[in-house]
N, C-alpha and C. Protein backbone atom coordinates (compact mmCIF):
# COMPACT_ATOMS: atom_id res chain seq x y z
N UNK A 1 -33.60 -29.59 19.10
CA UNK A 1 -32.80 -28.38 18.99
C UNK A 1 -31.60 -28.61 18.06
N UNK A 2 -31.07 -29.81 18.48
CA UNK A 2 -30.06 -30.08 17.40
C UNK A 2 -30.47 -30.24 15.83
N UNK A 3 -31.55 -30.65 15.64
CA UNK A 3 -31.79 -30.50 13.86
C UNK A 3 -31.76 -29.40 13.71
N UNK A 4 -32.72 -28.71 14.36
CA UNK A 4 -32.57 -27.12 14.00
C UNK A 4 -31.23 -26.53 13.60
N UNK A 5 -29.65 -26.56 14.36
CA UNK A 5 -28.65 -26.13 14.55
C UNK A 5 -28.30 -26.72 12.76
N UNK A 6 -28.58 -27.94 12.58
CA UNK A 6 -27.88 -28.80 11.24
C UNK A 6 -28.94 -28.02 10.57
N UNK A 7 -30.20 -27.74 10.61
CA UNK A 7 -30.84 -27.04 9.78
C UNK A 7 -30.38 -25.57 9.38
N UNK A 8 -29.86 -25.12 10.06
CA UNK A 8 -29.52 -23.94 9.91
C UNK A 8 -28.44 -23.86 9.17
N UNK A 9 -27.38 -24.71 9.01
CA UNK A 9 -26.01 -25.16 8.99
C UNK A 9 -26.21 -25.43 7.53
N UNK A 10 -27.14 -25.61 7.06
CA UNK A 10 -27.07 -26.35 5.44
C UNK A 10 -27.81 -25.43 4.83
N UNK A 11 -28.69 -24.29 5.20
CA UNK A 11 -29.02 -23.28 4.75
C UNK A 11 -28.07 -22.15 4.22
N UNK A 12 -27.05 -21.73 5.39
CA UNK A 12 -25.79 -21.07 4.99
C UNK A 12 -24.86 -21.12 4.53
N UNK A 13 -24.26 -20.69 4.18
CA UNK A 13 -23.14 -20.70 3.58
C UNK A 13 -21.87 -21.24 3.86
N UNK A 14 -21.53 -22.62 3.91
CA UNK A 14 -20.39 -23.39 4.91
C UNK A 14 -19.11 -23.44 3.86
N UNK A 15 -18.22 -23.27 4.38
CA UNK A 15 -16.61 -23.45 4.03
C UNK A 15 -15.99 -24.77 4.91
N UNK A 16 -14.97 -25.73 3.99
CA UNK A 16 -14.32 -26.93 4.84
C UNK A 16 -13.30 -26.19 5.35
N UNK A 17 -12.43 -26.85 6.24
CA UNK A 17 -11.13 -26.32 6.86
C UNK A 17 -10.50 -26.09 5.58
N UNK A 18 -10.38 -27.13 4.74
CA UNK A 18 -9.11 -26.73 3.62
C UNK A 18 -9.50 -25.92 2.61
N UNK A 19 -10.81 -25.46 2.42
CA UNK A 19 -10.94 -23.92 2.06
C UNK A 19 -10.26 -22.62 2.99
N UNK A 20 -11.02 -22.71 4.31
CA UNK A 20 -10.62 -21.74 5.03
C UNK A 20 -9.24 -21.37 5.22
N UNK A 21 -8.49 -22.23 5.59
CA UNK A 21 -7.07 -22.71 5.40
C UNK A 21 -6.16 -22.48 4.31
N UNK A 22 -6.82 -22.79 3.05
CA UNK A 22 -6.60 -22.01 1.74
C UNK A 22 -6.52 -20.40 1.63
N UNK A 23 -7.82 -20.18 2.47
CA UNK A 23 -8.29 -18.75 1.74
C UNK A 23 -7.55 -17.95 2.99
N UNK A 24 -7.31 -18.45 4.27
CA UNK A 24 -6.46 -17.45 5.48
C UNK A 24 -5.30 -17.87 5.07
N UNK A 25 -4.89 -18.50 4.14
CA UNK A 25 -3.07 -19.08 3.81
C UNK A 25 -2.76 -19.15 5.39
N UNK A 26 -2.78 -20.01 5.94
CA UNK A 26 -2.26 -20.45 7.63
C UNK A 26 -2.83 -22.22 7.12
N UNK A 27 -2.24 -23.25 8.16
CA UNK A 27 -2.06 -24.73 8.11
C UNK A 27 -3.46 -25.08 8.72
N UNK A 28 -3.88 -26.17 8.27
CA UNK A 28 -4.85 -26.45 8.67
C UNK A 28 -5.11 -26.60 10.36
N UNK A 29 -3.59 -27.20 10.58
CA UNK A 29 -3.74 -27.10 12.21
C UNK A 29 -3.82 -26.20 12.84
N UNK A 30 -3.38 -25.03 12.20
CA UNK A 30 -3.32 -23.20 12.91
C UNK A 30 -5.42 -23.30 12.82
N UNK A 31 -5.70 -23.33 11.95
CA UNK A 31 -7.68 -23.53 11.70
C UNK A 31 -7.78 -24.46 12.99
N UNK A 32 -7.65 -25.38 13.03
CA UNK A 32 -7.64 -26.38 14.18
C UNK A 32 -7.66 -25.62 15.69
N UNK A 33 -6.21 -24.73 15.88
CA UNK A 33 -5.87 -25.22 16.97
C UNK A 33 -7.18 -23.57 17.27
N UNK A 34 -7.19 -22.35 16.37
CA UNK A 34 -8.12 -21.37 16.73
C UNK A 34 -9.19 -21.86 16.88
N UNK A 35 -9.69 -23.05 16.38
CA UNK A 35 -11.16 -22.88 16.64
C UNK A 35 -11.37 -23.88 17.90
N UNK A 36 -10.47 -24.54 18.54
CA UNK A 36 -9.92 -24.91 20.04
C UNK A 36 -10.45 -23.09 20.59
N UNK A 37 -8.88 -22.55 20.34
CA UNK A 37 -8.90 -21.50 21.57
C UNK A 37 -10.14 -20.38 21.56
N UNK A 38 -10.72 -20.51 20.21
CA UNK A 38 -11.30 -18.91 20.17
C UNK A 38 -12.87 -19.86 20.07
N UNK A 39 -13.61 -20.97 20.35
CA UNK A 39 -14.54 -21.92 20.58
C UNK A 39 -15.64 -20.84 20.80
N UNK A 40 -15.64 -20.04 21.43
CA UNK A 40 -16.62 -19.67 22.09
C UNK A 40 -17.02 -18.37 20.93
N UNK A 41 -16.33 -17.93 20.50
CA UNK A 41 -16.29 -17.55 19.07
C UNK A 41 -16.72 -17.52 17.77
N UNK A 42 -16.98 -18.79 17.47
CA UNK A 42 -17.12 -19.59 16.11
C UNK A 42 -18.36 -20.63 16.03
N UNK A 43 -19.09 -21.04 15.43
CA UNK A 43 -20.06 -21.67 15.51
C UNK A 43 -20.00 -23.41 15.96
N UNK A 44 -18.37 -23.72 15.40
CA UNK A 44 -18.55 -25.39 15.41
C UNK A 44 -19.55 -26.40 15.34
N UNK A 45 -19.54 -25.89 13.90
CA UNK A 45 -20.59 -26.65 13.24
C UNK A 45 -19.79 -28.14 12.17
N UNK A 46 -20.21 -29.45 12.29
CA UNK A 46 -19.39 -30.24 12.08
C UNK A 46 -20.55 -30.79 10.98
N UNK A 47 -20.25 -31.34 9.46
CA UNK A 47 -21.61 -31.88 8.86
C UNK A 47 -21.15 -33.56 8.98
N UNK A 48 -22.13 -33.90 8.17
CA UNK A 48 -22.83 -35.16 8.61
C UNK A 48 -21.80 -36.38 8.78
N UNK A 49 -20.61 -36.06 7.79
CA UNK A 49 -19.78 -37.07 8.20
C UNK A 49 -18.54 -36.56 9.02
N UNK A 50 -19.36 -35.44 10.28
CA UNK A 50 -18.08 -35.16 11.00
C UNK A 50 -16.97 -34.40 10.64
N UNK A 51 -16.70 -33.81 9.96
CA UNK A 51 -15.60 -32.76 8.87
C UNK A 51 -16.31 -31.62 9.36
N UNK A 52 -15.04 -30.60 9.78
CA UNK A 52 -15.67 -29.00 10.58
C UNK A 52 -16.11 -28.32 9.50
N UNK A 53 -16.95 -27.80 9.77
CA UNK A 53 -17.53 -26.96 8.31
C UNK A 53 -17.84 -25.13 8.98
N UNK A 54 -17.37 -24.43 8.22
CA UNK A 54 -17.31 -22.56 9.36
C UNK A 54 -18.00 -21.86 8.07
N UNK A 55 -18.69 -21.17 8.86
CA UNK A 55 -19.85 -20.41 7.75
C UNK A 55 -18.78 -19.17 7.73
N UNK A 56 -19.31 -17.96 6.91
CA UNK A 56 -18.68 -16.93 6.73
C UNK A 56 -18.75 -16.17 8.03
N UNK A 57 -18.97 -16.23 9.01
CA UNK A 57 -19.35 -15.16 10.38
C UNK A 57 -17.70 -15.78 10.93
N UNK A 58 -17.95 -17.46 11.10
CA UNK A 58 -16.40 -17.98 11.53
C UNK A 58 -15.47 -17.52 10.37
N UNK A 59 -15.32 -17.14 9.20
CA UNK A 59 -14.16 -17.25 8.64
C UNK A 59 -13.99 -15.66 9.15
N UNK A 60 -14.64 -14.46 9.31
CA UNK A 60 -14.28 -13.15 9.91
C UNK A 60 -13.55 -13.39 10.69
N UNK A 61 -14.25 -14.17 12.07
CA UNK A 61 -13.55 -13.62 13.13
C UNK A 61 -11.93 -14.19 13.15
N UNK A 62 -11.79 -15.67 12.12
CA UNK A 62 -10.95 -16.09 11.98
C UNK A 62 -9.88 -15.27 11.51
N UNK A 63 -10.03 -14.41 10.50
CA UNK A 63 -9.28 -13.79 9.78
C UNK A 63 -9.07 -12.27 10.95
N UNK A 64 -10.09 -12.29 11.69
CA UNK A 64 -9.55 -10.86 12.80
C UNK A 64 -8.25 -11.44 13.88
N UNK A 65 -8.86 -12.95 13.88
CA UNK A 65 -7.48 -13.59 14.80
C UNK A 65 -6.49 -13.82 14.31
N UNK A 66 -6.54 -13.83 12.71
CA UNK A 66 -4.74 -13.57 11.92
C UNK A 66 -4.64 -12.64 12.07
N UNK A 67 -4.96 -11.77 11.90
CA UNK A 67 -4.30 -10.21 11.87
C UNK A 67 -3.91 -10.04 13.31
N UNK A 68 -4.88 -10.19 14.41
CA UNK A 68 -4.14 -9.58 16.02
C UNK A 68 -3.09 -10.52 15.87
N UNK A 69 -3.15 -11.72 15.80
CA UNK A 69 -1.51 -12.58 16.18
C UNK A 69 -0.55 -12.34 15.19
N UNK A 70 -0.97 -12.08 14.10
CA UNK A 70 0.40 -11.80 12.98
C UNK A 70 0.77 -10.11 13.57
N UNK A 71 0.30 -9.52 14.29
CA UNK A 71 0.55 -8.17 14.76
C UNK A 71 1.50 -7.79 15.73
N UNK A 72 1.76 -9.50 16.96
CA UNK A 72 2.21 -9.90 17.30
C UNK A 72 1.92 -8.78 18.93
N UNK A 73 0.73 -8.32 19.24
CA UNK A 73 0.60 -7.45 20.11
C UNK A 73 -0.11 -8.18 20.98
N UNK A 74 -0.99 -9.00 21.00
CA UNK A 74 -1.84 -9.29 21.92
C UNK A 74 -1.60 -10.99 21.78
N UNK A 75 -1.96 -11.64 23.40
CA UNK A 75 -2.12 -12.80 23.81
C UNK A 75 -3.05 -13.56 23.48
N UNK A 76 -3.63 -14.85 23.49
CA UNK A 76 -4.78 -15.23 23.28
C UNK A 76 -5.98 -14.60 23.81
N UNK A 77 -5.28 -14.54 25.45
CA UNK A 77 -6.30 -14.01 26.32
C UNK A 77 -7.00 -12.68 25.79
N UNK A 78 -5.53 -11.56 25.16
CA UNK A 78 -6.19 -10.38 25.04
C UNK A 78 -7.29 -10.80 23.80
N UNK A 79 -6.72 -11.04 22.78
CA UNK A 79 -7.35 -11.87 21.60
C UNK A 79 -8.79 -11.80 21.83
N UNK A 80 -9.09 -12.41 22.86
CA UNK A 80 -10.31 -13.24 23.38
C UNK A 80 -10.80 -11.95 23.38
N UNK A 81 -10.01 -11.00 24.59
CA UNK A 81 -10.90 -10.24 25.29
C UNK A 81 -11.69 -8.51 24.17
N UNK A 82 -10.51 -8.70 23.19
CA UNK A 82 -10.69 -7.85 21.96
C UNK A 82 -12.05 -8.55 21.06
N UNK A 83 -12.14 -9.93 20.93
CA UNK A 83 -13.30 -10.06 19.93
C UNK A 83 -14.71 -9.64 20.79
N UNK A 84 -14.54 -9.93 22.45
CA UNK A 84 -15.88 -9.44 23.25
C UNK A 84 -16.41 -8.60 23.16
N UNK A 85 -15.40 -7.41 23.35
CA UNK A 85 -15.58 -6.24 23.64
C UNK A 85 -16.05 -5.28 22.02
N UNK A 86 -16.09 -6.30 21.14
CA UNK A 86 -15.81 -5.18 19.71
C UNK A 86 -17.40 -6.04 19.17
N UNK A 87 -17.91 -6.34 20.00
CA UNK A 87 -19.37 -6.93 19.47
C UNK A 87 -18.85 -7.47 17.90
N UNK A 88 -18.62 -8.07 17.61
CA UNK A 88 -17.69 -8.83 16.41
C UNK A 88 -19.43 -9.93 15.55
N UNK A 89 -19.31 -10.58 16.72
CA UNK A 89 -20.61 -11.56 15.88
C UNK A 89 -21.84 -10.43 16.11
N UNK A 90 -22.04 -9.44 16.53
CA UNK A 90 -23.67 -8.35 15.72
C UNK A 90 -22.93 -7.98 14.68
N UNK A 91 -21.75 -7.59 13.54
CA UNK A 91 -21.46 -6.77 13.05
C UNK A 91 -21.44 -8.24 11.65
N UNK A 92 -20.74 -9.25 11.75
CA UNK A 92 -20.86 -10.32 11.22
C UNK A 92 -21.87 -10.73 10.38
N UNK A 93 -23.33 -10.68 11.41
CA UNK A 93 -24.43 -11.35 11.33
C UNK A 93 -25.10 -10.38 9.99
N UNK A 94 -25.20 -9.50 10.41
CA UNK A 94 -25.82 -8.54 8.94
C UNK A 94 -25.18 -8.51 7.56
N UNK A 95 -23.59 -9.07 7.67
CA UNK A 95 -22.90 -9.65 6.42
C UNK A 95 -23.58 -11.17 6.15
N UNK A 96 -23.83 -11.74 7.00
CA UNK A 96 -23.99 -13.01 6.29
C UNK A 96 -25.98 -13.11 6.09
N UNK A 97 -26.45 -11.82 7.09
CA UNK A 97 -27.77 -11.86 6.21
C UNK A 97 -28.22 -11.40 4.69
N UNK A 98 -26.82 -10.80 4.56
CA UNK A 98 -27.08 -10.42 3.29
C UNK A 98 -26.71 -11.37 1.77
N UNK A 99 -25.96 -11.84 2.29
CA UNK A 99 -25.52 -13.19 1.87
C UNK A 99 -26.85 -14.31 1.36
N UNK A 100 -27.35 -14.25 2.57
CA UNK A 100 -28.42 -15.52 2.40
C UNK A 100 -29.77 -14.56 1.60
N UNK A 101 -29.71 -13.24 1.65
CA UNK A 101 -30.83 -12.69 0.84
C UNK A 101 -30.81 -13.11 -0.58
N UNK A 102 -29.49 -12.96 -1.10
CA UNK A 102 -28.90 -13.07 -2.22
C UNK A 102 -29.53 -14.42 -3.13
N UNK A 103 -29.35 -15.45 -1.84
CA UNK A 103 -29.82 -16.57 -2.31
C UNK A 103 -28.43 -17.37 -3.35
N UNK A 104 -27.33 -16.81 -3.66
CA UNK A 104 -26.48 -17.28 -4.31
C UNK A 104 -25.23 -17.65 -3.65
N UNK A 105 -24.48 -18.40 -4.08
CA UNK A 105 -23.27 -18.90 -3.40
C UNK A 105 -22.01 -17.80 -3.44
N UNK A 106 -21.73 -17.26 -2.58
CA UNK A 106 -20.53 -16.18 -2.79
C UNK A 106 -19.15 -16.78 -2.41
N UNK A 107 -18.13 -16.47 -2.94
CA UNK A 107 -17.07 -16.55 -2.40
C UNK A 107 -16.75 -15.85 -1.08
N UNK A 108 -15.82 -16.74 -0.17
CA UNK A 108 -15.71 -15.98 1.20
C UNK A 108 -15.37 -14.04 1.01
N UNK A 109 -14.64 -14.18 -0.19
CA UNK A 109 -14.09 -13.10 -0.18
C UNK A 109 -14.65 -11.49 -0.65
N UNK A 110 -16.13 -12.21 -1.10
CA UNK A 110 -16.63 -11.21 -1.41
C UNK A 110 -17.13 -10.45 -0.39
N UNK A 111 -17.51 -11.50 1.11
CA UNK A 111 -18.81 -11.09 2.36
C UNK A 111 -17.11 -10.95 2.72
N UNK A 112 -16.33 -10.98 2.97
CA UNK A 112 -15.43 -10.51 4.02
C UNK A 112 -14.45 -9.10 3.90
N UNK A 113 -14.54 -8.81 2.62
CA UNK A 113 -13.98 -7.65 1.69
C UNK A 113 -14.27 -6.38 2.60
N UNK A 114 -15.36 -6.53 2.71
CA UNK A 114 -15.58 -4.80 3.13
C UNK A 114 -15.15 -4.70 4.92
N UNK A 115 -15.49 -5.67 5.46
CA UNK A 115 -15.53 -5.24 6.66
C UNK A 115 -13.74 -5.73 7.03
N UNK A 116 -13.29 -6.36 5.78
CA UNK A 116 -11.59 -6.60 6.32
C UNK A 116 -11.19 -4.66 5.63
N UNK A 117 -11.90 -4.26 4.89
CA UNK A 117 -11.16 -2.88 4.47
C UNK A 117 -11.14 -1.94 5.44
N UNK A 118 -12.34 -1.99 6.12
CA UNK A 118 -13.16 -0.99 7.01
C UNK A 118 -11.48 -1.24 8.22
N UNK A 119 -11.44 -2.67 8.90
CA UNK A 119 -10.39 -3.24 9.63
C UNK A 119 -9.48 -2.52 9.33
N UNK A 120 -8.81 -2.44 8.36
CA UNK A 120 -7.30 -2.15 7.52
C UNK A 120 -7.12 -0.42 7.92
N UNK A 121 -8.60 0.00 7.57
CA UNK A 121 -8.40 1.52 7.65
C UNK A 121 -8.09 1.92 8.68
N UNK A 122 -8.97 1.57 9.47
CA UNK A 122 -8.89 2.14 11.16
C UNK A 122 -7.32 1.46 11.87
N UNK A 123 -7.02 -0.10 11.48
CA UNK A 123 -5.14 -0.05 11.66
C UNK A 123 -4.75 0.73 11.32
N UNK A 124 -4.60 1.18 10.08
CA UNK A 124 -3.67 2.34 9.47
C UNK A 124 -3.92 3.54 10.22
N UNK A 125 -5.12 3.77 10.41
CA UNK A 125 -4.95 5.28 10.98
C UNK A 125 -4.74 5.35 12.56
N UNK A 126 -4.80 4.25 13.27
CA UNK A 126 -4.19 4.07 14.47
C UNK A 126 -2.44 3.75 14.70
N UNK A 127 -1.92 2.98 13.58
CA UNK A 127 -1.03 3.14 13.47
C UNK A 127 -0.42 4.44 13.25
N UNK A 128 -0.64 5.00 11.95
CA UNK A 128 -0.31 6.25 11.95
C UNK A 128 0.14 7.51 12.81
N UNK A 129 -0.85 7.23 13.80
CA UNK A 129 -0.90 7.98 15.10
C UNK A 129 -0.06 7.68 15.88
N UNK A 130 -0.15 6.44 16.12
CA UNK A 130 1.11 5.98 16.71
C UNK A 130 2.57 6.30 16.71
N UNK A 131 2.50 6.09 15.12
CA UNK A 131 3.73 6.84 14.24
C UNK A 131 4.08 8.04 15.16
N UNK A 132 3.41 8.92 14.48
CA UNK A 132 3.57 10.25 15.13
C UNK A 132 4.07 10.56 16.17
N UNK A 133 3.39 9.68 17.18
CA UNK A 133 3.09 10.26 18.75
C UNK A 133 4.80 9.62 18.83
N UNK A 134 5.37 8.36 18.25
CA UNK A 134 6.81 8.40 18.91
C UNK A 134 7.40 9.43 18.16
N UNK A 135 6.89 9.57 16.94
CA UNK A 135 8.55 10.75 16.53
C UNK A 135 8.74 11.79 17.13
N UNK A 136 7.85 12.41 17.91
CA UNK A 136 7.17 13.54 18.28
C UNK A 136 7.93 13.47 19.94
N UNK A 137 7.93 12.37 20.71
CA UNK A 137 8.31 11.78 21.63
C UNK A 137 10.14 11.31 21.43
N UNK A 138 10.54 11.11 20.50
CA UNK A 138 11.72 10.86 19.69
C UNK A 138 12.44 12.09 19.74
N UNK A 139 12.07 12.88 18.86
CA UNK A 139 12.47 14.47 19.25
C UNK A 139 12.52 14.99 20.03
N UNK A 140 11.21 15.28 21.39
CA UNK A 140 11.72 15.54 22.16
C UNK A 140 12.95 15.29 23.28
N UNK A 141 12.73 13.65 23.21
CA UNK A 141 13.76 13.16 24.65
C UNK A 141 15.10 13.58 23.38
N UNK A 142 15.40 13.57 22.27
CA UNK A 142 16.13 14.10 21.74
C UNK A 142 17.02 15.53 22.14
N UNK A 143 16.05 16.37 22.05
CA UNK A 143 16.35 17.69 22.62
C UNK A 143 16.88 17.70 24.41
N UNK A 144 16.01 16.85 24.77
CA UNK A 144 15.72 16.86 26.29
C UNK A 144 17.97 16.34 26.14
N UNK A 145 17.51 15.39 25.83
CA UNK A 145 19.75 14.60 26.39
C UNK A 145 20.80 15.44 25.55
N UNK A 146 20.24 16.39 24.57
CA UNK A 146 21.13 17.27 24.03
C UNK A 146 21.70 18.43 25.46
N UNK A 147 20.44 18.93 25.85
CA UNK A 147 20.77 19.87 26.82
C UNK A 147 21.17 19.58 28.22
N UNK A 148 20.68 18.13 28.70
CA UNK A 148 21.62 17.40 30.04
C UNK A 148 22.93 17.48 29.15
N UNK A 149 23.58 16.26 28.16
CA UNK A 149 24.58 16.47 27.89
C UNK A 149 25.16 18.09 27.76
N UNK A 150 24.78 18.66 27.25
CA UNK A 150 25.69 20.01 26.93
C UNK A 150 26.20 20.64 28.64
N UNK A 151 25.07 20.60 29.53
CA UNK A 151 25.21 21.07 31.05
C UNK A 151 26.53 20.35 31.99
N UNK A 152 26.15 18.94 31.23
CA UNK A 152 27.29 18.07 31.83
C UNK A 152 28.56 18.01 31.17
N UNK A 153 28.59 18.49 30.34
CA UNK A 153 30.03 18.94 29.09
C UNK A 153 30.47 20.14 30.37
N UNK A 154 29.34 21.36 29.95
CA UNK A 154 30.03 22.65 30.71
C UNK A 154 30.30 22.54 31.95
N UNK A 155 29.62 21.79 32.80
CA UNK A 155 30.30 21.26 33.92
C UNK A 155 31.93 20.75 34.25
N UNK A 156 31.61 19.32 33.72
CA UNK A 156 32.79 18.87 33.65
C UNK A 156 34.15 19.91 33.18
N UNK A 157 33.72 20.19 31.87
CA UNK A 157 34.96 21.00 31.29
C UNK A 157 35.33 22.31 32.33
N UNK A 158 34.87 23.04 33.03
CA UNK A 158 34.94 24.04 34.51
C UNK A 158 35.84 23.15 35.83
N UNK A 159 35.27 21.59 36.09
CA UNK A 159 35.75 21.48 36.71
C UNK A 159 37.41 20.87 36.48
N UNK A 160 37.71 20.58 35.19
CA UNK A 160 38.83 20.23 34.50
C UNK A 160 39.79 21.27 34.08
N UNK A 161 39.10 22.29 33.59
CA UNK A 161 39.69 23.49 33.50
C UNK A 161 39.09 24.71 34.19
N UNK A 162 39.54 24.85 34.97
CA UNK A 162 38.71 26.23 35.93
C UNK A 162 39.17 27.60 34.97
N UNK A 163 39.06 28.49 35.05
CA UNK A 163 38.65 29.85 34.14
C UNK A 163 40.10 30.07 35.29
N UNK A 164 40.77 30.55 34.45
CA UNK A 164 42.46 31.39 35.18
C UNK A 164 41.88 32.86 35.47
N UNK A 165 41.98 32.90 36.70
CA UNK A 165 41.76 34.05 37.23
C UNK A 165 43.10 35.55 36.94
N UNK A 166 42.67 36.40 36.43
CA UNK A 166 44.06 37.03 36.44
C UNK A 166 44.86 37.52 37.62
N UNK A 167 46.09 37.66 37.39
CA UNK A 167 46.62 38.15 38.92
C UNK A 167 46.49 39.12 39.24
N UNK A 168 46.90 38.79 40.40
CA UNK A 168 46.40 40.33 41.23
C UNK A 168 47.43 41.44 41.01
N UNK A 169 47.23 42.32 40.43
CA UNK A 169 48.47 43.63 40.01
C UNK A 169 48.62 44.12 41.12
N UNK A 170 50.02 44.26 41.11
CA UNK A 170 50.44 45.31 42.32
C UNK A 170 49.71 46.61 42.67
N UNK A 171 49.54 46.85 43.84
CA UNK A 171 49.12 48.22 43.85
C UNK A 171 49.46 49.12 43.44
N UNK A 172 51.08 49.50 43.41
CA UNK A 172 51.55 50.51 42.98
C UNK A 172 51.94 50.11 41.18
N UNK A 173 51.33 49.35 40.71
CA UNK A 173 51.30 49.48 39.25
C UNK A 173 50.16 49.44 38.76
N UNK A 174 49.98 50.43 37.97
CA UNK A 174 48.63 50.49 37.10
C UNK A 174 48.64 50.42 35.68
């Protein structure tokens, strides 16, 4: 089973850490310490003299784990629980079959281009929304402490200055 795995491994398309590392601009140990946490993830495929070698399916998900942590929103854990849930390696696998149809050596950046744009779009337009939904939320509690304050102005100012009642005129003067 294991030749098979090295067989497979020298068929595809492999990148060293200090490519990957290069091409995600992050330290080799940041490559290191993700393919520790996100293991279950990534292929860890090591060639013959032991040196990690990550086909293009690992440099995706790698590059989906810069973006959630440079986003600074989610934990490892969520991390984790975001690449599960987003079927990440079926969506991968048809980039890098196309790759090997090709039969030619591509740069990472060509198989990772589209599906990092596709990524970018749907941030932006979730962001966007986001946008919105506080200004929208902004304005209102806006309005909302304009009109407590103003109630608590007219308050206060009544009980500081009460309204002078006029006097009472004599009866016999009109």
């Amino acid at each position: 089973m294991e030749a098979v795995d090295n067989l497979q491994t020298e068929t595809q398309q492999t990148y060293s850490l200090s490519e990957v590392s290069k091409y995600l601009n992050v330290s080799e140990g940041t490559v290191r310490n993700w393919e520790r946490g996100f293991s279950e993830f990534l292929s860890n495929y090591r060639n013959r003299y032991n040196h990690r070698t990550f086909t293009v399916e690992d440099v995706q998900v790698m590059e989906r784990v810069k973006g959630l942590m440079e986003s600074r929103l989610f934990t490892q854990s969520g991390i984790k629980h975001m690449l599960s849930n987003k079927g990440f390696s079926a969506t991968s696998s048809t980039s890098v079959a196309t790759v090997q149809q090709e039969g030619t050596a591509t740069p990472i950046q060509q198989v990772v281009s589209p599906m990092d744009e596709e990524y970018k779009e749907r941030l932006l337009m979730a962001l966007n929304s986001l946008g919105s939904e506080i200004h929208s939320l902004r304005r209102e509690m806006r309005e909302d402490l304009k009109g407590t304050l103003k109630r608590e102005i007219d308050h206060l100012t009544l009980l500081l200055f009460p309204p002078s009642q006029p006097k009472k005129k004599s009866w016999w003067k009109f």
